[in-house]
C-alpha atoms as a PDB file:
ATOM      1  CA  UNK A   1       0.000   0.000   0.000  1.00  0.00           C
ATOM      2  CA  UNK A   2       2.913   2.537   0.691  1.00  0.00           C
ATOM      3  CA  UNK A   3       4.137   1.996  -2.580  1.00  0.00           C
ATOM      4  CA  UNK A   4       1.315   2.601  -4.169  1.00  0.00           C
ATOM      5  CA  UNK A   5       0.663   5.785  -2.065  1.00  0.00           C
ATOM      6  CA  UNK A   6       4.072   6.916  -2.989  1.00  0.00           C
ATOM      7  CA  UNK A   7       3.911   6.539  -6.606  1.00  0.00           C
ATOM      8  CA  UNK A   8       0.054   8.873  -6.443  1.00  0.00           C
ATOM      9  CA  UNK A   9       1.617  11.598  -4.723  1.00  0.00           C
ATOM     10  CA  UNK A  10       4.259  11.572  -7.217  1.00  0.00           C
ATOM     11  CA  UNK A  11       2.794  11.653 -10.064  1.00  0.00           C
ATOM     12  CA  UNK A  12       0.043  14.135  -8.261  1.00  0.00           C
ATOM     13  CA  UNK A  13       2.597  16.536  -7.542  1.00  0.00           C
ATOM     14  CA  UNK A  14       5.172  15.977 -10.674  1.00  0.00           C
ATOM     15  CA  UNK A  15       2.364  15.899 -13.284  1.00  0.00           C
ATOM     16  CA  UNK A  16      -0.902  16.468 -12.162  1.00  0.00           C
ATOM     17  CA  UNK A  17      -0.564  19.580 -10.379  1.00  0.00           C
ATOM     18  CA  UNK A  18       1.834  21.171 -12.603  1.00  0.00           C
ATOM     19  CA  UNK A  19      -0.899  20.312 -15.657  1.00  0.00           C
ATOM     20  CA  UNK A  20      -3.960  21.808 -13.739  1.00  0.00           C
ATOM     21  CA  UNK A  21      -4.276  24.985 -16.227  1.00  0.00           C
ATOM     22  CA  UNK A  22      -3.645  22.896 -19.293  1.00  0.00           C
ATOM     23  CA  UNK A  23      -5.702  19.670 -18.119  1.00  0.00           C
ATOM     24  CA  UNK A  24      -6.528  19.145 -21.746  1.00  0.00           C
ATOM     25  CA  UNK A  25      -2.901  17.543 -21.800  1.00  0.00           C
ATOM     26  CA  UNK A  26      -2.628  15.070 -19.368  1.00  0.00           C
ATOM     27  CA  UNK A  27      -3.938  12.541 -21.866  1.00  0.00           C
ATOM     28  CA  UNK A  28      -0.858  13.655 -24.087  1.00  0.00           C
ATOM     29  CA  UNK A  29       1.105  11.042 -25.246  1.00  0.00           C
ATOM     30  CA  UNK A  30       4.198  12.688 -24.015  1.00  0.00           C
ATOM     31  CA  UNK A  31       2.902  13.143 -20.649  1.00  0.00           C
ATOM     32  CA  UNK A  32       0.846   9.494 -21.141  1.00  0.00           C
ATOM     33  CA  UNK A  33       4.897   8.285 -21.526  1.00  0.00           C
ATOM     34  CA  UNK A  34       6.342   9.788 -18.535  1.00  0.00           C
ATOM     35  CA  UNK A  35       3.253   8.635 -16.522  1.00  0.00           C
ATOM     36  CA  UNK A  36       4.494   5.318 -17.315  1.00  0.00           C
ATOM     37  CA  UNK A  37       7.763   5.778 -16.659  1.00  0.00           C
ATOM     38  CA  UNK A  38       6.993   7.136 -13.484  1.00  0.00           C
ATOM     39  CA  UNK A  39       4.826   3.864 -12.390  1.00  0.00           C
ATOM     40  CA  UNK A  40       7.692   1.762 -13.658  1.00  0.00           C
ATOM     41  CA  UNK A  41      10.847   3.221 -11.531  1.00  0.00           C
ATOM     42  CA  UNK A  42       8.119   3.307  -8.347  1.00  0.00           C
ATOM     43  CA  UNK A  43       6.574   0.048  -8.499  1.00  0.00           C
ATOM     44  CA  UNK A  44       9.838  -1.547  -8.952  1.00  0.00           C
ATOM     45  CA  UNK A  45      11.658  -0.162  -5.978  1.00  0.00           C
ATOM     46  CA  UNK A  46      10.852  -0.615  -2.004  1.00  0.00           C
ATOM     47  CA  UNK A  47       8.483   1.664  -0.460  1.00  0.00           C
ATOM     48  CA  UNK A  48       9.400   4.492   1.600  1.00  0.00           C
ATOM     49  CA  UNK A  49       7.852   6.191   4.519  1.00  0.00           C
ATOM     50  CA  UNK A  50       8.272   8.882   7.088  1.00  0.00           C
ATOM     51  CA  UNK A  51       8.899   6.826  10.096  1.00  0.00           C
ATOM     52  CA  UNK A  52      11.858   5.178   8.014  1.00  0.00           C
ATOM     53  CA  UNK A  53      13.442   8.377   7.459  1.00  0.00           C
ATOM     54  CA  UNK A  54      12.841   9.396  11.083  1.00  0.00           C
ATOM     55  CA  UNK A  55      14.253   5.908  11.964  1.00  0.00           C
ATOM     56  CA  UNK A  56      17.264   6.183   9.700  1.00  0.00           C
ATOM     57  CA  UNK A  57      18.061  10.088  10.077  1.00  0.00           C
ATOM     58  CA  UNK A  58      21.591   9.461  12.100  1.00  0.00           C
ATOM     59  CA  UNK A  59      23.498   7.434   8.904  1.00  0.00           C
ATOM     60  CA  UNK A  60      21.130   8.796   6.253  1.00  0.00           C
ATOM     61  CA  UNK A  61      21.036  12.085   6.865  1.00  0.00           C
ATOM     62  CA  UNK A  62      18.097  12.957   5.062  1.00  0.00           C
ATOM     63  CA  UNK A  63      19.440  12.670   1.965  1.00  0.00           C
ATOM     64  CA  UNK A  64      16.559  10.192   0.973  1.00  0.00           C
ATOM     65  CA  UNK A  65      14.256  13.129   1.422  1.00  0.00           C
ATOM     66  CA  UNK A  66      16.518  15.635  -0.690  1.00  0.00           C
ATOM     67  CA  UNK A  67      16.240  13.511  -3.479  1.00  0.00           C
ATOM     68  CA  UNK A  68      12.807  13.136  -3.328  1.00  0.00           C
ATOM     69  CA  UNK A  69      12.461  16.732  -3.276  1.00  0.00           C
ATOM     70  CA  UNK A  70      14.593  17.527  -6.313  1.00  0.00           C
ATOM     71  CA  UNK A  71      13.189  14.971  -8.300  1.00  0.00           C
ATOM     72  CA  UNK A  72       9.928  16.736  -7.990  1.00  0.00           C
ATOM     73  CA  UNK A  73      11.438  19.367  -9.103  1.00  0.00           C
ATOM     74  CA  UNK A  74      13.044  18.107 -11.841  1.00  0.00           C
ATOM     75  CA  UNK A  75       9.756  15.828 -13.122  1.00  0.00           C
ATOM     76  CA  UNK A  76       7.970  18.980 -12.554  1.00  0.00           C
ATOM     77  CA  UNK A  77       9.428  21.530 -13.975  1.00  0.00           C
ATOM     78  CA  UNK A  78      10.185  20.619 -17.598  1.00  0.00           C
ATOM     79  CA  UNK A  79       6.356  19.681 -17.916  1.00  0.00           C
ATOM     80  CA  UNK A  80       5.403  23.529 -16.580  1.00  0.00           C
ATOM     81  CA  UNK A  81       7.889  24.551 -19.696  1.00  0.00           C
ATOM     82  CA  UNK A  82       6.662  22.385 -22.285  1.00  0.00           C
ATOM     83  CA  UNK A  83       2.478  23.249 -21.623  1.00  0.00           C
ATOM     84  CA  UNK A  84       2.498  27.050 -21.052  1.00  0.00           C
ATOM     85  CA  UNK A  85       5.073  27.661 -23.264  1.00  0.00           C
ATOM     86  CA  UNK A  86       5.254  25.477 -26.008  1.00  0.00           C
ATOM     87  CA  UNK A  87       2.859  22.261 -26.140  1.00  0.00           C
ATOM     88  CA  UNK A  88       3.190  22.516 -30.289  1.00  0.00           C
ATOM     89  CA  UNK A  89       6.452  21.720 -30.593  1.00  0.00           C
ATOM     90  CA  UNK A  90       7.544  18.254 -31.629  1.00  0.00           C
ATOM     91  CA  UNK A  91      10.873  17.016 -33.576  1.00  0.00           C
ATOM     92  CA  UNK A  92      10.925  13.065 -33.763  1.00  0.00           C
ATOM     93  CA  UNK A  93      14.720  13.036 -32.889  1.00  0.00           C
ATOM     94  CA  UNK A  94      13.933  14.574 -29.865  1.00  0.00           C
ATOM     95  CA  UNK A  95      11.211  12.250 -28.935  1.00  0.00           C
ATOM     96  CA  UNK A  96      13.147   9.460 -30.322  1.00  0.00           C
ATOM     97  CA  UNK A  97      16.350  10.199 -27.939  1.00  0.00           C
ATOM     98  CA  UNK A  98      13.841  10.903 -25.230  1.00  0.00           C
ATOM     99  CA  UNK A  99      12.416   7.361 -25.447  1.00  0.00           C
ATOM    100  CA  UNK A 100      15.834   5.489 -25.963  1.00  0.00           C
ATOM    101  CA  UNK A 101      16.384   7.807 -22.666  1.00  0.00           C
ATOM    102  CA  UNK A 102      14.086   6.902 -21.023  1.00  0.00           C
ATOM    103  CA  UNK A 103      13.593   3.175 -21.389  1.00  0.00           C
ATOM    104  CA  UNK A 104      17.621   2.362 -20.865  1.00  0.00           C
ATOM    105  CA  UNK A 105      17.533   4.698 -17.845  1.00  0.00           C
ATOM    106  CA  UNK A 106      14.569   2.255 -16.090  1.00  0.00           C
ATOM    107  CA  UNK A 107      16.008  -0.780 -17.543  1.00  0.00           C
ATOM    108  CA  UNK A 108      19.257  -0.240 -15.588  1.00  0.00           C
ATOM    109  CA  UNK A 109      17.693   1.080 -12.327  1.00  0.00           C
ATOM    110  CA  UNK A 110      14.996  -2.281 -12.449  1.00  0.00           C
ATOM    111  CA  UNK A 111      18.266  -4.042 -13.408  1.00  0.00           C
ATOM    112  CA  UNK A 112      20.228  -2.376 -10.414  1.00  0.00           C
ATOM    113  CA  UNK A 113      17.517  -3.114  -7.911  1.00  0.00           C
ATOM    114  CA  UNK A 114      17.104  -6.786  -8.473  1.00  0.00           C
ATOM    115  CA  UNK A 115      20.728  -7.600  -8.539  1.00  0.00           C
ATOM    116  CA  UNK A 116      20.856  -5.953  -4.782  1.00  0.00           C
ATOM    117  CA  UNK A 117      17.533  -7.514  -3.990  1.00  0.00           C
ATOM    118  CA  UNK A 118      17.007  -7.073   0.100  1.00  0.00           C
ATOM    119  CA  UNK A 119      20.106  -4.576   0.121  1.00  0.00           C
ATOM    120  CA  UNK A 120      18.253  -2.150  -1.720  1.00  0.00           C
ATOM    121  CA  UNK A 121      16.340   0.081   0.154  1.00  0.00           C
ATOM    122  CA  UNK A 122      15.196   4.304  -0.198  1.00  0.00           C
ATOM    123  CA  UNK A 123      17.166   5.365   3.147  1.00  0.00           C
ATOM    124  CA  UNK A 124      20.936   4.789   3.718  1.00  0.00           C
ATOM    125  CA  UNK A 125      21.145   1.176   5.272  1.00  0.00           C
ATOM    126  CA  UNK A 126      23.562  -1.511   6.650  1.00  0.00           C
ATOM    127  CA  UNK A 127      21.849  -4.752   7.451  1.00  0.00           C
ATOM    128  CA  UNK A 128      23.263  -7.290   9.918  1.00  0.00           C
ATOM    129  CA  UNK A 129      23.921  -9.619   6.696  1.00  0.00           C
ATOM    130  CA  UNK A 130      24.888  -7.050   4.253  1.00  0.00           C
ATOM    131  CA  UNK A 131      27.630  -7.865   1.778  1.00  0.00           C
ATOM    132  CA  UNK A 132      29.094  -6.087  -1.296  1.00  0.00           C
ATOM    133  CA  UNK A 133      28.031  -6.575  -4.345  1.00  0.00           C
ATOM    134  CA  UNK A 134      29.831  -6.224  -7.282  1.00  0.00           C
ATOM    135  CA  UNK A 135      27.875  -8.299 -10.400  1.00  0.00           C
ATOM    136  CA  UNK A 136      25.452  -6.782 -12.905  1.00  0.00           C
ATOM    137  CA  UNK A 137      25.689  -3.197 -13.434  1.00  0.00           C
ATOM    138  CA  UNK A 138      28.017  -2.891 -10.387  1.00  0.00           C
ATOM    139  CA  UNK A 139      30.722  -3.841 -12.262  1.00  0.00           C
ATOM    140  CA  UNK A 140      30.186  -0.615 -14.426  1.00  0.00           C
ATOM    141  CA  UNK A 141      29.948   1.715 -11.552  1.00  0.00           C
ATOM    142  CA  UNK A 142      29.280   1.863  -8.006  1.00  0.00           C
ATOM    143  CA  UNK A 143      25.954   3.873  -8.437  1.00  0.00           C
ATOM    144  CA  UNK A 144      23.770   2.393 -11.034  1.00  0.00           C
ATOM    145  CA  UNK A 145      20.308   2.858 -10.290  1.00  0.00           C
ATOM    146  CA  UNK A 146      21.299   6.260  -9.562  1.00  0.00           C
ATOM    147  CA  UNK A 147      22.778   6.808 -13.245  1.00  0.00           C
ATOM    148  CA  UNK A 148      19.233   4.710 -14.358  1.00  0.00           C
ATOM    149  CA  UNK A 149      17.106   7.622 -12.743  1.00  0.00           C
ATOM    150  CA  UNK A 150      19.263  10.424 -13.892  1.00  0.00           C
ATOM    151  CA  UNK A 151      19.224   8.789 -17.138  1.00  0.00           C
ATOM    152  CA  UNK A 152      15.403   8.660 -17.611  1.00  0.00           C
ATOM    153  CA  UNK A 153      14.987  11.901 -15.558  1.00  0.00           C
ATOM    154  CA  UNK A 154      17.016  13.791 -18.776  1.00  0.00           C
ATOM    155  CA  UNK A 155      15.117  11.643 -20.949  1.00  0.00           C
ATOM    156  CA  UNK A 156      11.573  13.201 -19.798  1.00  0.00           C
ATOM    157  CA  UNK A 157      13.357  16.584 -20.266  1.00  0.00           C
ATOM    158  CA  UNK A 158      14.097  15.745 -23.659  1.00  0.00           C
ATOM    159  CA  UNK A 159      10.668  14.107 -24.842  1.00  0.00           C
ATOM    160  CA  UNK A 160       9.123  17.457 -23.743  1.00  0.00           C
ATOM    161  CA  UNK A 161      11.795  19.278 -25.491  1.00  0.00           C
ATOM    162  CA  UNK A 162      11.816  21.131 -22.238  1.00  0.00           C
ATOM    163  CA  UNK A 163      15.832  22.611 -22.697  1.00  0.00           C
ATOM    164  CA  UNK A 164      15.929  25.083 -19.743  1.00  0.00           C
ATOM    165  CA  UNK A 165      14.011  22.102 -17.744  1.00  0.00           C
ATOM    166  CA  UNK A 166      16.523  19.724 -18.644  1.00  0.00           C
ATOM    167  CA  UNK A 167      19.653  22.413 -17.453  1.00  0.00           C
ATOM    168  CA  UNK A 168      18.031  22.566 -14.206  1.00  0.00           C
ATOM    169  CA  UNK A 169      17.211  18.816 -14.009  1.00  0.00           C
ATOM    170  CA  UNK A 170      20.652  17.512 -14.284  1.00  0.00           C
ATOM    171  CA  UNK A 171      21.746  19.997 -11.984  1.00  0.00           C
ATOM    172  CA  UNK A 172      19.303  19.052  -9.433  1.00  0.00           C
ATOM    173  CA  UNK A 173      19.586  15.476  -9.469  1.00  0.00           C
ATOM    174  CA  UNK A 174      23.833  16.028 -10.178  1.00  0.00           C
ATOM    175  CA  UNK A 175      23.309  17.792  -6.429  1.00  0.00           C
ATOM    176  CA  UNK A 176      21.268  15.512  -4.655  1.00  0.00           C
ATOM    177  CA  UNK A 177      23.197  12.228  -6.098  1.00  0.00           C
ATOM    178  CA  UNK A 178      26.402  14.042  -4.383  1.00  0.00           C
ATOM    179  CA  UNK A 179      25.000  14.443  -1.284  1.00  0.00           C
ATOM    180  CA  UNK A 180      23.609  10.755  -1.516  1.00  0.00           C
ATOM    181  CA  UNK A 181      26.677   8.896  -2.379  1.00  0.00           C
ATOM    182  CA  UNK A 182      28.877  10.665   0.212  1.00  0.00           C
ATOM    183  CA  UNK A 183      26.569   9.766   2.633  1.00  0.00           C
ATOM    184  CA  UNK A 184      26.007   6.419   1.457  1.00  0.00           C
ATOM    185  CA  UNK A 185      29.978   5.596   0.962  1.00  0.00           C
ATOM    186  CA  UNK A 186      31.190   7.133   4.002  1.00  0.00           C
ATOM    187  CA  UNK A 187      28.252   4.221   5.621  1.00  0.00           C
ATOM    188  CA  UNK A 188      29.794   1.832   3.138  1.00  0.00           C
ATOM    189  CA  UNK A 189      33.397   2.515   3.654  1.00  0.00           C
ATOM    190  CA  UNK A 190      32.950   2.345   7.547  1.00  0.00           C
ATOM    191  CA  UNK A 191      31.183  -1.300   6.973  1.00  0.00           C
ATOM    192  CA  UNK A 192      33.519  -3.034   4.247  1.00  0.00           C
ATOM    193  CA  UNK A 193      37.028  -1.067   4.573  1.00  0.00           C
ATOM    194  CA  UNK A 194      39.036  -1.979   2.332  1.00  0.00           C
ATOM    195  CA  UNK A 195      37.067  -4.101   0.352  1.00  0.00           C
ATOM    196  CA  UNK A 196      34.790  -0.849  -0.418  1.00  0.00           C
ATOM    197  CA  UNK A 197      37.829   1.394  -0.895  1.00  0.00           C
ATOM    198  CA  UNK A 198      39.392  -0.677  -3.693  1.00  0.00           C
ATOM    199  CA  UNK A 199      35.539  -0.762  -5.299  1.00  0.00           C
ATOM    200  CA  UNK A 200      36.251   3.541  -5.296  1.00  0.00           C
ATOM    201  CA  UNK A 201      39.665   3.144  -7.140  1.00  0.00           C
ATOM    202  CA  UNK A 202      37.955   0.555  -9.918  1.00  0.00           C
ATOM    203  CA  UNK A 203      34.558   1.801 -10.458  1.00  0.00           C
ATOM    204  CA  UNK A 204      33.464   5.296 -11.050  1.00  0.00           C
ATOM    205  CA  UNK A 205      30.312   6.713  -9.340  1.00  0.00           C
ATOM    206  CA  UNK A 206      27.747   6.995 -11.245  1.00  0.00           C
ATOM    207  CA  UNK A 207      28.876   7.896 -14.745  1.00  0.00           C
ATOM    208  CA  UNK A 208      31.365   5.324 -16.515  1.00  0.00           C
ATOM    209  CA  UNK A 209      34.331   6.906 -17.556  1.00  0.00           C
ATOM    210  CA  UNK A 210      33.878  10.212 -16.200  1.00  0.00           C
ATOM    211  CA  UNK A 211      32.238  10.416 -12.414  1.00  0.00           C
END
């Protein structure tokens, strides 16, 4: 039920809301496509609730509720651009980079989340049996269904054809992935040592080849 809450009030406040001058375009197909995407990257990940955050506050540091927040924002935001200021405007290599976007972005954060399974939850967490993991798309880098969000999150942008949406976007969700993986390596480093250190020197972040 929390997941399904969750994913409502998303979608409420990324699309609905933002759409409530122009309702005629919610049934868009562009929106119709990011309403989708939006179902897929919720309903495939844990749910999340206050009390977790509350619970979790001391190692996560409410980073879990930052990037909430900017995601919003950055769902949000490129959809206000594209209906009051220019719903007309299509170009089929936009859309077409948009979907490729979009779909690789929640293939490799679905892909991310089942290879961690139990391990992968919305706060910053170290279970009693928690081990590294280092198959799948953690061999590419360290963060991948960070780099699947991002990924489709820039894809939305660029369906919509939303350009200042999609400046502010990546450097929203470029800010609160920072703040998440420090927080979330500094919990990692202190629980595998070493073993987490050497995964720094070989894997990049998020980004392969550059961050």
């Amino acid at each position: 039920m929390g997941k399904i809450i969750n994913t409502m009030a998303f979608i409420t406040l990324a699309y609905l809301l933002p759409l409530a001058g122009r309702p005629a375009l919610i049934v868009h197909y562009k929106i119709v496509i990011l309403l989708g995407a939006a179902l897929a990257v919720f309903l495939t990940q844990p749910g999340f609730n206050f009390k977790e955050a509350r619970n979790e506050q001391e190692r996560d540091r409410n980073s879990v509720l930052i990037i909430l927040l900017l995601s919003l924002f950055s769902a949000a935001i490129p959809v206000m651009e594209w209906a009051y200021w220019h719903p007309g405007r299509h170009s089929a290599v936009a859309v077409g980079a948009g979907l490729a976007l979009i779909l690789s972005g929640v293939t490799i954060r679905v892909w991310a989340i089942r290879t961690l399974g139990a391990f992968f939850t919305a706060t910053v967490q170290i279970m009693g049996e928690h081990r590294l993991v280092r198959k799948g798309p953690y061999r590419l880098v360290r963060h991948p269904s960070y780099l699947g969000a991002f990924m489709a999150t820039l894809g939305c942008a660029i369906l919509l054809q939303s350009w200042l949406g999609l400046f502010l976007a990546a450097a929203m969700m470029l800010l609160a992935y920072s703040i998440r993986i420090k927080v979330e390596e500094e919990a990692l480093v202190k629980a595998f040592g070493e073993q987490y250190v050497a995964f720094q020197q070989e894997a990049k972040k998020m980004i392969p080849f550059v961050w």
